[in-house]
Protein backbone atom coordinates (compact mmCIF):
# COMPACT_ATOMS: atom_id res chain seq x y z
CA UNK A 1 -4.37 6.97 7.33
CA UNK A 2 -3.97 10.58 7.39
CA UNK A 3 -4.95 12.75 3.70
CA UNK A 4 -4.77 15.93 3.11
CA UNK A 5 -7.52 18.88 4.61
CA UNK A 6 -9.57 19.07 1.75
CA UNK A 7 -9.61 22.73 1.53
CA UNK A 8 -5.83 23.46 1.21
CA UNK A 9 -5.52 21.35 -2.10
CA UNK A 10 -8.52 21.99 -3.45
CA UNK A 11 -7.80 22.64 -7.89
CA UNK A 12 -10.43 23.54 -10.86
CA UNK A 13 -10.64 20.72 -13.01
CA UNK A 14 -9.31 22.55 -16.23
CA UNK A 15 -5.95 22.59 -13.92
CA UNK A 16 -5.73 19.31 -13.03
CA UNK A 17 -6.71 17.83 -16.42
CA UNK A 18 -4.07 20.09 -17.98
CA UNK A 19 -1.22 18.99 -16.15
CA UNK A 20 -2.34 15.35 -16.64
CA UNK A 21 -2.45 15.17 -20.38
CA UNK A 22 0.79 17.38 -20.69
CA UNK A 23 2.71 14.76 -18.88
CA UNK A 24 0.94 11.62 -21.14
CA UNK A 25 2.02 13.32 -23.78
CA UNK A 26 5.65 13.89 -22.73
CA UNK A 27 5.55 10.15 -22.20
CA UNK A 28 6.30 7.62 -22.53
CA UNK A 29 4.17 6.17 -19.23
CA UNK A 30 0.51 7.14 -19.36
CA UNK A 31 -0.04 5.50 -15.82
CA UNK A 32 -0.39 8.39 -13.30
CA UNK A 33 1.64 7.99 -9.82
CA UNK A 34 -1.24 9.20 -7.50
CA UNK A 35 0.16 8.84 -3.91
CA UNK A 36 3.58 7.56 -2.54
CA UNK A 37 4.52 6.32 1.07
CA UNK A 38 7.69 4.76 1.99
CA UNK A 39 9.88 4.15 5.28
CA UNK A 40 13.57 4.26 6.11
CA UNK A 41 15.39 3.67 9.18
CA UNK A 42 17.31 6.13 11.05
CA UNK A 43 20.55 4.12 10.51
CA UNK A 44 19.84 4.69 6.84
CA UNK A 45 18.62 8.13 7.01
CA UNK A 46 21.08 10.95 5.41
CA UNK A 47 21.94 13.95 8.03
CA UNK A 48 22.80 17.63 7.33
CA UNK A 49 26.36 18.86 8.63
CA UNK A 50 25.07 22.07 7.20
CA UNK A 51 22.67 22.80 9.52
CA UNK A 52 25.35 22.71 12.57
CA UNK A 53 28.83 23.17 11.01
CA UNK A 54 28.28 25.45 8.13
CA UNK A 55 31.54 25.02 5.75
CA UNK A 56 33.96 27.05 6.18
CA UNK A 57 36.01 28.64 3.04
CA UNK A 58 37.44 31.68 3.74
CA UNK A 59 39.95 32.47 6.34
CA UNK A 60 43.41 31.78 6.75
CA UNK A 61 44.45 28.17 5.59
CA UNK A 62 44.40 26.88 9.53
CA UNK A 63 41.23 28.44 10.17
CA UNK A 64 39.73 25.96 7.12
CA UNK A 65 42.00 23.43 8.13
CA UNK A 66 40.55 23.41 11.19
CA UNK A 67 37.12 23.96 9.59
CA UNK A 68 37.01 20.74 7.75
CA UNK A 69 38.53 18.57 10.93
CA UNK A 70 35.85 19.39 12.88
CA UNK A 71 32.83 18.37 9.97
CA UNK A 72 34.62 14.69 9.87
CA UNK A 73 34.76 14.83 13.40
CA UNK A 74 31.24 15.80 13.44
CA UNK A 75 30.26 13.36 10.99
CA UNK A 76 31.37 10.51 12.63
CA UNK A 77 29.82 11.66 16.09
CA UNK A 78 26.30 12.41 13.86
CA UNK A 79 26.14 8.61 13.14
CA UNK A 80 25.47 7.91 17.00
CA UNK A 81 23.53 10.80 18.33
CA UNK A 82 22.04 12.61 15.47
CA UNK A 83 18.49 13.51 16.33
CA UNK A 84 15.56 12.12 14.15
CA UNK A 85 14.18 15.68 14.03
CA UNK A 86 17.67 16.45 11.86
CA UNK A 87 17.39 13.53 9.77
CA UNK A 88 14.44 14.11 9.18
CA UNK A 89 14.66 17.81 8.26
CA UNK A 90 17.64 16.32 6.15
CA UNK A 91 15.18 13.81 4.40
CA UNK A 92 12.75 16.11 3.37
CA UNK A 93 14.68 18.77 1.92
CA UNK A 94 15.99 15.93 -0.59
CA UNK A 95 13.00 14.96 -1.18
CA UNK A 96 12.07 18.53 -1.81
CA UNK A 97 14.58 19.01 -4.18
CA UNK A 98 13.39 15.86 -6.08
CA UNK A 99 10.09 16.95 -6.84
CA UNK A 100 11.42 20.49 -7.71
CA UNK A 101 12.08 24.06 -7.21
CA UNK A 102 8.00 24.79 -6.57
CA UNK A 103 8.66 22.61 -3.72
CA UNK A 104 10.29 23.38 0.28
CA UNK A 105 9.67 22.78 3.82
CA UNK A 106 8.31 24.54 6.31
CA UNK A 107 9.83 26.47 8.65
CA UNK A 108 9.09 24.33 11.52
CA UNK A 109 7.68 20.87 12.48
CA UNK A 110 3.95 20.21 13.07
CA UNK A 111 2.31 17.67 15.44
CA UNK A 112 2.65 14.54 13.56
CA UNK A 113 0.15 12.00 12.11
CA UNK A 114 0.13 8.50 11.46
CA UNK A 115 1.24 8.11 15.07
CA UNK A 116 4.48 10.06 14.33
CA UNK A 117 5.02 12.30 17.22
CA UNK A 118 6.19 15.32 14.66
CA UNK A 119 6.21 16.02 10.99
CA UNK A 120 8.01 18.21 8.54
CA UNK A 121 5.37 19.16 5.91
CA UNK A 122 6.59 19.81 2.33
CA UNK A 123 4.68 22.67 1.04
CA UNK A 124 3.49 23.20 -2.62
CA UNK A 125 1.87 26.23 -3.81
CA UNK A 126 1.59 27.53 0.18
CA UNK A 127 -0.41 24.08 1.02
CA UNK A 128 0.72 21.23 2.32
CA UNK A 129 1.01 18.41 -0.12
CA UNK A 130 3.30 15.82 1.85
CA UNK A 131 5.29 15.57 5.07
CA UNK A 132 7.66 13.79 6.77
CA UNK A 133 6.94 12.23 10.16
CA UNK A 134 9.95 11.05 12.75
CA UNK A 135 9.23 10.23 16.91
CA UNK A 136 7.06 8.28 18.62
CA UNK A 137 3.99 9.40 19.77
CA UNK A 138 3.48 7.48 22.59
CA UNK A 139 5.66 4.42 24.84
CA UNK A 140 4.57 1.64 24.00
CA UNK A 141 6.97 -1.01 22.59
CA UNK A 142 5.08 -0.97 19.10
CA UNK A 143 5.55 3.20 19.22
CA UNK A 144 9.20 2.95 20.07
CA UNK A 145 9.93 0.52 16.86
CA UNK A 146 8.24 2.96 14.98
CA UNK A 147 10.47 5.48 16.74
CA UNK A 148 13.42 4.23 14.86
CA UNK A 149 11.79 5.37 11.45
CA UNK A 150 11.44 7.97 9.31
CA UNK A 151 8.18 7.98 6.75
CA UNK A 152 7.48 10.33 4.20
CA UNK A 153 3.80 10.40 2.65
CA UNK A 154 3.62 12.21 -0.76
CA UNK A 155 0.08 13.37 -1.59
CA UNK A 156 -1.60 13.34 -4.64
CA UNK A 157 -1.12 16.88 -5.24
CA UNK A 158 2.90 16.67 -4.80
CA UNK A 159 2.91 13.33 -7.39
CA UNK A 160 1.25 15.44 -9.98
CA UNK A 161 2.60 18.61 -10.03
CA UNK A 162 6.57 17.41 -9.57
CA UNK A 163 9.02 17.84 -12.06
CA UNK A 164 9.27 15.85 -14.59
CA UNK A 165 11.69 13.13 -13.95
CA UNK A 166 11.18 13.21 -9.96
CA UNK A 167 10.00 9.18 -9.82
CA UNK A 168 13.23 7.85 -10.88
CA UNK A 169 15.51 10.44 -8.62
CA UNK A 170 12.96 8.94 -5.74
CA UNK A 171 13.33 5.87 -6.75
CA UNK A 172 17.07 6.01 -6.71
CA UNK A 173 16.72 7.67 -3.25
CA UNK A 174 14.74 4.82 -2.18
CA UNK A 175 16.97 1.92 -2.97
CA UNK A 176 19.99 3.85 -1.74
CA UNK A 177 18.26 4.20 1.73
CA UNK A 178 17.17 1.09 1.34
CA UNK A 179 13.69 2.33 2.38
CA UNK A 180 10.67 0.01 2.33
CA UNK A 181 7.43 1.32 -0.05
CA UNK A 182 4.77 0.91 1.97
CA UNK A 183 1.72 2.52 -0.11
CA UNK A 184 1.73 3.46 -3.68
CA UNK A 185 -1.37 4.45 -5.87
CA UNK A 186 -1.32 4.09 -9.55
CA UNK A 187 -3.99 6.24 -12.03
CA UNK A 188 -5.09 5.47 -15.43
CA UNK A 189 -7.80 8.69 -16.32
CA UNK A 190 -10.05 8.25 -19.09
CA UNK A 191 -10.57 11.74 -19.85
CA UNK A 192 -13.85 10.83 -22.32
CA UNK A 193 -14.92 8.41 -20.83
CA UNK A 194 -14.77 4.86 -20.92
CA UNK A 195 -16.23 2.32 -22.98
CA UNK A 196 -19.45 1.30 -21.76
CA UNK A 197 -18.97 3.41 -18.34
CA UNK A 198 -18.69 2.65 -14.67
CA UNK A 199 -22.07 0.42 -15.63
CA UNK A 200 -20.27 -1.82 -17.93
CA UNK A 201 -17.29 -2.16 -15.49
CA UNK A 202 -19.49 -3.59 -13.23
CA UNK A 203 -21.19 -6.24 -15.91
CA UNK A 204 -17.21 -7.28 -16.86
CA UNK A 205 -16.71 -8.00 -13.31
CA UNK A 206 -19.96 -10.03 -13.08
CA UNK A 207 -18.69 -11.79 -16.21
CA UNK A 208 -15.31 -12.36 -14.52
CA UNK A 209 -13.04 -9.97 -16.18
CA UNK A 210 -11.78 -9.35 -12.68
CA UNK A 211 -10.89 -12.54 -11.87
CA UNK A 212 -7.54 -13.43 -10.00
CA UNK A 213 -6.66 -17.42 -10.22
CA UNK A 214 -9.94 -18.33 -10.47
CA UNK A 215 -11.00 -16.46 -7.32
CA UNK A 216 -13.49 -13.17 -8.00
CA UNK A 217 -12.30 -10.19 -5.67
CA UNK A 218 -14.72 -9.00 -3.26
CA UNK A 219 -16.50 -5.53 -4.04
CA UNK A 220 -18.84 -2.66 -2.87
CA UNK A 221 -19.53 0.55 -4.64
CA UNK A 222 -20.31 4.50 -2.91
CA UNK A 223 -22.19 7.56 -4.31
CA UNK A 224 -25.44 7.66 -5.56
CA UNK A 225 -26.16 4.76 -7.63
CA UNK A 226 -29.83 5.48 -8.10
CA UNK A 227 -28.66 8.82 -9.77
CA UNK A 228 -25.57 7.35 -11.44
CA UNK A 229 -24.17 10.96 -9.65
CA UNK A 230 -20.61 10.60 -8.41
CA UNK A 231 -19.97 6.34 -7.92
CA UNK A 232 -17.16 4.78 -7.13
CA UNK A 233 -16.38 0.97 -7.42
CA UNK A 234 -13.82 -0.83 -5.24
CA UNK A 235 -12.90 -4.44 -6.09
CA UNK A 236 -10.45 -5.94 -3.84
CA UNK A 237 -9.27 -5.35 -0.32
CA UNK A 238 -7.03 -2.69 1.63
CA UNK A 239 -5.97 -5.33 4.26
CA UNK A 240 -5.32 -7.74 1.22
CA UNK A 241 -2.97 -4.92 0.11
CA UNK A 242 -4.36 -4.57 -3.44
CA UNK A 243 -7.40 -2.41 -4.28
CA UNK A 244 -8.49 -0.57 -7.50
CA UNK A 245 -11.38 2.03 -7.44
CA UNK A 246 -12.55 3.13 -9.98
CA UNK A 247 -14.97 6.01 -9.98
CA UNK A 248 -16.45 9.19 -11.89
CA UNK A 249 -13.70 11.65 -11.52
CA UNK A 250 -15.40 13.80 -13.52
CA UNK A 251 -18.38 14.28 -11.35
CA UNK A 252 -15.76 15.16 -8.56
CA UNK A 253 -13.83 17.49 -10.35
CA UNK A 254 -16.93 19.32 -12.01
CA UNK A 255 -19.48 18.04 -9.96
CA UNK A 256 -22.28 15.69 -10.33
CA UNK A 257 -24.16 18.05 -12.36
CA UNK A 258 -21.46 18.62 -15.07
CA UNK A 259 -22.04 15.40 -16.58
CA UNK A 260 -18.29 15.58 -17.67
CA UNK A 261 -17.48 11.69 -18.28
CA UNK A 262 -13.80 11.73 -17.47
CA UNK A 263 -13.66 8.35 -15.43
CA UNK A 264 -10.55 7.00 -13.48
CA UNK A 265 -9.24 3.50 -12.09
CA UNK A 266 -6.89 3.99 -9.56
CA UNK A 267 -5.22 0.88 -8.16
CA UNK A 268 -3.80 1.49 -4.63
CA UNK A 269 -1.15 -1.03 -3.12
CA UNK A 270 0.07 -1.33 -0.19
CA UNK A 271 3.10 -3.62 1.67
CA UNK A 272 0.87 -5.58 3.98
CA UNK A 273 1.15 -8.99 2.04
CA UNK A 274 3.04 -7.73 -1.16
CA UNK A 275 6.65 -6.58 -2.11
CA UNK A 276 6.69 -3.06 -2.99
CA UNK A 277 9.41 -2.25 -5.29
CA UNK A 278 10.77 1.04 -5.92
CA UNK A 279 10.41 0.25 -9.98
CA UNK A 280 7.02 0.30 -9.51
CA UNK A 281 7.72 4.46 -10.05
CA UNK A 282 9.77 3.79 -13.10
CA UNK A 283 7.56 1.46 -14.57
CA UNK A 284 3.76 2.34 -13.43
CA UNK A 285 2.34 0.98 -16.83
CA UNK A 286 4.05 -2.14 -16.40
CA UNK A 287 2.80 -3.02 -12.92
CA UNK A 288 -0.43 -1.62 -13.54
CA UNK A 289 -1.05 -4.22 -16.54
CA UNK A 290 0.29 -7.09 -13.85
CA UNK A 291 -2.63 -6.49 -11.60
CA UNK A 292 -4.91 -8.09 -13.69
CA UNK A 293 -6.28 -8.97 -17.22
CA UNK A 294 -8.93 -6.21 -16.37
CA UNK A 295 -6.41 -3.79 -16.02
CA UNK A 296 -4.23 -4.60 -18.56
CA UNK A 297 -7.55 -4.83 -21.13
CA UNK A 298 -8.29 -1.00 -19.68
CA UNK A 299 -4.38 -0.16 -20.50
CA UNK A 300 -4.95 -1.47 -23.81
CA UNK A 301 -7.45 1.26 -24.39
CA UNK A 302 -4.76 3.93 -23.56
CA UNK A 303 -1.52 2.39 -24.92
CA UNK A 304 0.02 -0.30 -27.29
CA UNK A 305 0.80 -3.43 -25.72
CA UNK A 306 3.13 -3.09 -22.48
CA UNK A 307 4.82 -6.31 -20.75
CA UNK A 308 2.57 -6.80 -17.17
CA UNK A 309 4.58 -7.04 -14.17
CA UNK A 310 3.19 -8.85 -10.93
CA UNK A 311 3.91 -7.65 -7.25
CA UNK A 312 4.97 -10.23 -5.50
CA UNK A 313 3.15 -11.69 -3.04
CA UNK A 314 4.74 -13.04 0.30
CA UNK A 315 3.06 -16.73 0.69
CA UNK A 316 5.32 -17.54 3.36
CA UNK A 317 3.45 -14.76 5.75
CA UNK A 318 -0.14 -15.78 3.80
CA UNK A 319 0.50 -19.42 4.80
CA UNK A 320 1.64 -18.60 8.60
CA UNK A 321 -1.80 -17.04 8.79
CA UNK A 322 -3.38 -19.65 6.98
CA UNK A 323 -2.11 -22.09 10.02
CA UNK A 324 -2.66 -19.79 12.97
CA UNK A 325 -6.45 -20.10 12.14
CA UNK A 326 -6.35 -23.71 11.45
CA UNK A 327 -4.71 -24.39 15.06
CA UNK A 328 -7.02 -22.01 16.89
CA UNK A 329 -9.83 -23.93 15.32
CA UNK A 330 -8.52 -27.16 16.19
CA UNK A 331 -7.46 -26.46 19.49
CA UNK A 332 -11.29 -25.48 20.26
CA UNK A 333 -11.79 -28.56 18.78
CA UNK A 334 -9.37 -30.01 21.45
CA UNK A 335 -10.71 -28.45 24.37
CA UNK A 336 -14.07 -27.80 24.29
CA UNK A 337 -15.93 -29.16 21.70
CA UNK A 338 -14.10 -32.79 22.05
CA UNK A 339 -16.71 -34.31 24.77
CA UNK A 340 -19.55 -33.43 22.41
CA UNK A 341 -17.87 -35.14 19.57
CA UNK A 342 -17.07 -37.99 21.46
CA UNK A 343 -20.75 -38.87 22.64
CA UNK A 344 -22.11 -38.35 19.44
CA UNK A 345 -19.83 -40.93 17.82
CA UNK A 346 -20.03 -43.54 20.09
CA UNK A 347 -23.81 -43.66 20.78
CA UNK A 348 -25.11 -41.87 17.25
CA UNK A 349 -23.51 -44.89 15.19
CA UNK A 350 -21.84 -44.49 12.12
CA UNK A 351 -25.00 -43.39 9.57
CA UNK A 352 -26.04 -40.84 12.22
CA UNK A 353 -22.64 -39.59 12.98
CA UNK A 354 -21.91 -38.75 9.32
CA UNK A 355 -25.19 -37.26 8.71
CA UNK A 356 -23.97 -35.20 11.86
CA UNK A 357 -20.59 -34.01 9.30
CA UNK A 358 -21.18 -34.08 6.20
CA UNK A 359 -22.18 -31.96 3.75
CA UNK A 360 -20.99 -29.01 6.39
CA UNK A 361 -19.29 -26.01 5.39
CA UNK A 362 -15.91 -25.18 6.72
CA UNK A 363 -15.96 -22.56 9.91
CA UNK A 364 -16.54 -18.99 8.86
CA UNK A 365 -13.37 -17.53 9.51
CA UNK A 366 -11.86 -20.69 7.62
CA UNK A 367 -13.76 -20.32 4.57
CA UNK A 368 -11.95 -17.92 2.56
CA UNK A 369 -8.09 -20.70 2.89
CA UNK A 370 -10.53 -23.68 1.89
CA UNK A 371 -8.19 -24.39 -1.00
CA UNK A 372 -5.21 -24.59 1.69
CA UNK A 373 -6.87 -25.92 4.61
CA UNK A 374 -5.71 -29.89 3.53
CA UNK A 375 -1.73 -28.54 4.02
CA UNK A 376 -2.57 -26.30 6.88
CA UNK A 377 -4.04 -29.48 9.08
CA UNK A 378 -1.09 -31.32 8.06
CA UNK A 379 1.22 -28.98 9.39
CA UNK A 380 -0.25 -28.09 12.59
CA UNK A 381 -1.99 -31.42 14.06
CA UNK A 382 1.25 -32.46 15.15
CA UNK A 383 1.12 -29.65 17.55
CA UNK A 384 -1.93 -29.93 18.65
CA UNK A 385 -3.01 -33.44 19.12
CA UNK A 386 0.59 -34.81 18.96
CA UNK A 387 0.46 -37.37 15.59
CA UNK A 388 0.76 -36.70 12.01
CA UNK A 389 -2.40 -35.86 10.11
CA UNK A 390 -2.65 -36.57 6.11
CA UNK A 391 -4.70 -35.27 3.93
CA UNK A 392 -6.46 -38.41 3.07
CA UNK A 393 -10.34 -38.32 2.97
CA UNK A 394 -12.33 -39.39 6.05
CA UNK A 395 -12.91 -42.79 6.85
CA UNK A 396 -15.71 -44.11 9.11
CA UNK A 397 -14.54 -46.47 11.72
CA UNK A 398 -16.90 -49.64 12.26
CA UNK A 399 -18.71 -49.96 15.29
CA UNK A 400 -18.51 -53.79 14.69
């Protein structure tokens, strides 16, 4: 995933903390919008008459007439061939003008990123803080689906320094191209510090603050621990789609030395397995407490109460994966590792054949679904070794 050069986005501290406690004070959210990506297609992407048939309004009445035919002629013509370099040009000047008058795009596209052949960057402040990427960068049938898209990827940078008001005039834009969210990164900044530190972050998790359903999120940690000098702590997963960090921002902004305690959790989701609404920019505080009871314990810190709401996940998809591994396994089990099976059954009898069994654990690249594994056999044994499986218990079978 492509982020900005460090160097052309680079802001004191002061600056940044400024800006940041200005807006929680305006209100009434106090959840930062970090970093926005989202997706349209080209069907649903708006295109600029403008830039080829400049209105006409002076002239004799004919001439305008005239004038006017041709841009409804045009516009109907524009909703076959209209390049995505246009519609995207036409994309990011709205989106431009959303996040303000400090904002514009540059003169000319850039090689893209992301696998976008090209890019229109937005430009804040004479650096780059976003862009727009349209074309395919290559053939291949997965390029040329992408090739039908327009994304736009808002940095940091652009998110914070935006107009007020910008997140619901995106948002609007969003459901009226009915675009798809596909990364969005929510910021909570404890400017003096929170209680008990990164350190005591790390004993609630231990205690199971972080907890999901009874499950405990995976974690791992950067920066110099030994130190305590610049740490970060991730609990969850990118591929999962939902993954907080939360790290010394003070030490980044001031560096390690400052000992300036300002610390930040900043949960980052993205559209892999979850729903990404475009409320989620209207609401941040809301959907920020729905991520968890650690989360909405930290917003509790910041804010009175605020109704948590979840991002939905898609089980259907979770489940289809769920089964693909299940029938890969079993279909080894089919194929290969059947004979084995076979002669240890008939000539281990039952006592040493269930010695053989039990007490195993499930397949490594099974054991994180062992709560779904009963359904998933049921569903796919049918297809594999042509009967119906249930999810009784095993049963030894009497050599008698």
């Amino acid at each position: 995933m492509t982020r900005p050069a460090r160097s052309s986005l680079v802001l004191d501290g002061d600056t940044l903390r400024v800006r940041l406690e200005a807006d929680r004070v305006a209100g009434p959210q106090v959840v930062h919008v970090d970093w926005l990506r989202f997706t349209l297609q080209l069907r649903n992407a708006p295109y600029d008459l403008d830039l080829m048939f400049p209105e006409k309004t002076e002239g004799n009445y004919w001439d305008v007439k005239d004038s006017i035919r041709e841009r409804h002629l045009a516009a109907l013509e524009l909703e076959e061939s209209w390049s995505p370099g246009g519609q995207a040009l036409a994309v990011a000047r709205k989106v431009a003008r959303y996040l303000g008058p400090d904002f514009s795009v540059a003169g000319e596209p850039q090689k893209g990123h992301d696998f976008y052949a090209r890019r229109w960057p937005i430009v804040w402040n004479d650096a780059e803080c976003g862009w727009v990427g349209f074309g395919a960068s290559s053939d291949s049938p997965r390029q040329q689906k992408q090739a039908a898209t327009i994304h736009v990827n808002l940095y940091g940078m652009a998110c914070t320094f935006a107009e007020r008001g910008w997140r619901k005039r995106m948002a609007r834009f969003i459901k009226a191209r009915k675009a798809t969210v596909t990364r969005i990164d929510l910021a909570l900044d404890f400017f003096d510090g929170f209680p008990g530190g990164l350190d005591g972050i790390i004993d609630g998790y231990k205690a199971g603050d972080w907890d999901v359903r009874g499950q405990r999120p995976k974690c791992n940690g950067a920066g110099d621990w030994v130190n305590k000098r610049a740490r970060s702590f991730y609990v969850g997963s990118r591929e999962a789609g939902k993954q907080t960090n939360v790290y010394e921002k003070g030490h980044q902004m001031y560096g390690p030395e400052s000992g300036m305690p300002w610390l930040r959790w900043e949960l980052r989701l993205g559209n892999k397995l979850r729903e990404l609404d475009a409320d989620i920019l209207a609401n941040p505080d809301g959907f920020f407490a729905g991520a968890g009871d650690a989360h909405a314990a930290a917003l509790a810190l910041a804010r009175e109460f605020v109704q948590p709401v979840e991002v939905p996940t898609r089980p259907r998809i979770q489940d289809e994966t769920v089964e693909a591994e299940v029938e890969r396994n079993l279909r080894w089990l089919r194929t290969t590792a059947a004979p084995s099976i076979a002669l240890a059954f008939k000539h281990l009898g039952d006592e040493g054949f269930l010695e053989l069994v039990q007490g195993k654990s499930l397949p490594r690249r099974l054991q994180k679904y062992s709560s779904r594994i009963g359904d998933a056999v049921s569903a796919v044994a049918d297809r594999v070794f042509g009967l119906a499986c249930g999810a009784a218990p095993f049963t030894a079978v009497s050599s008698a």
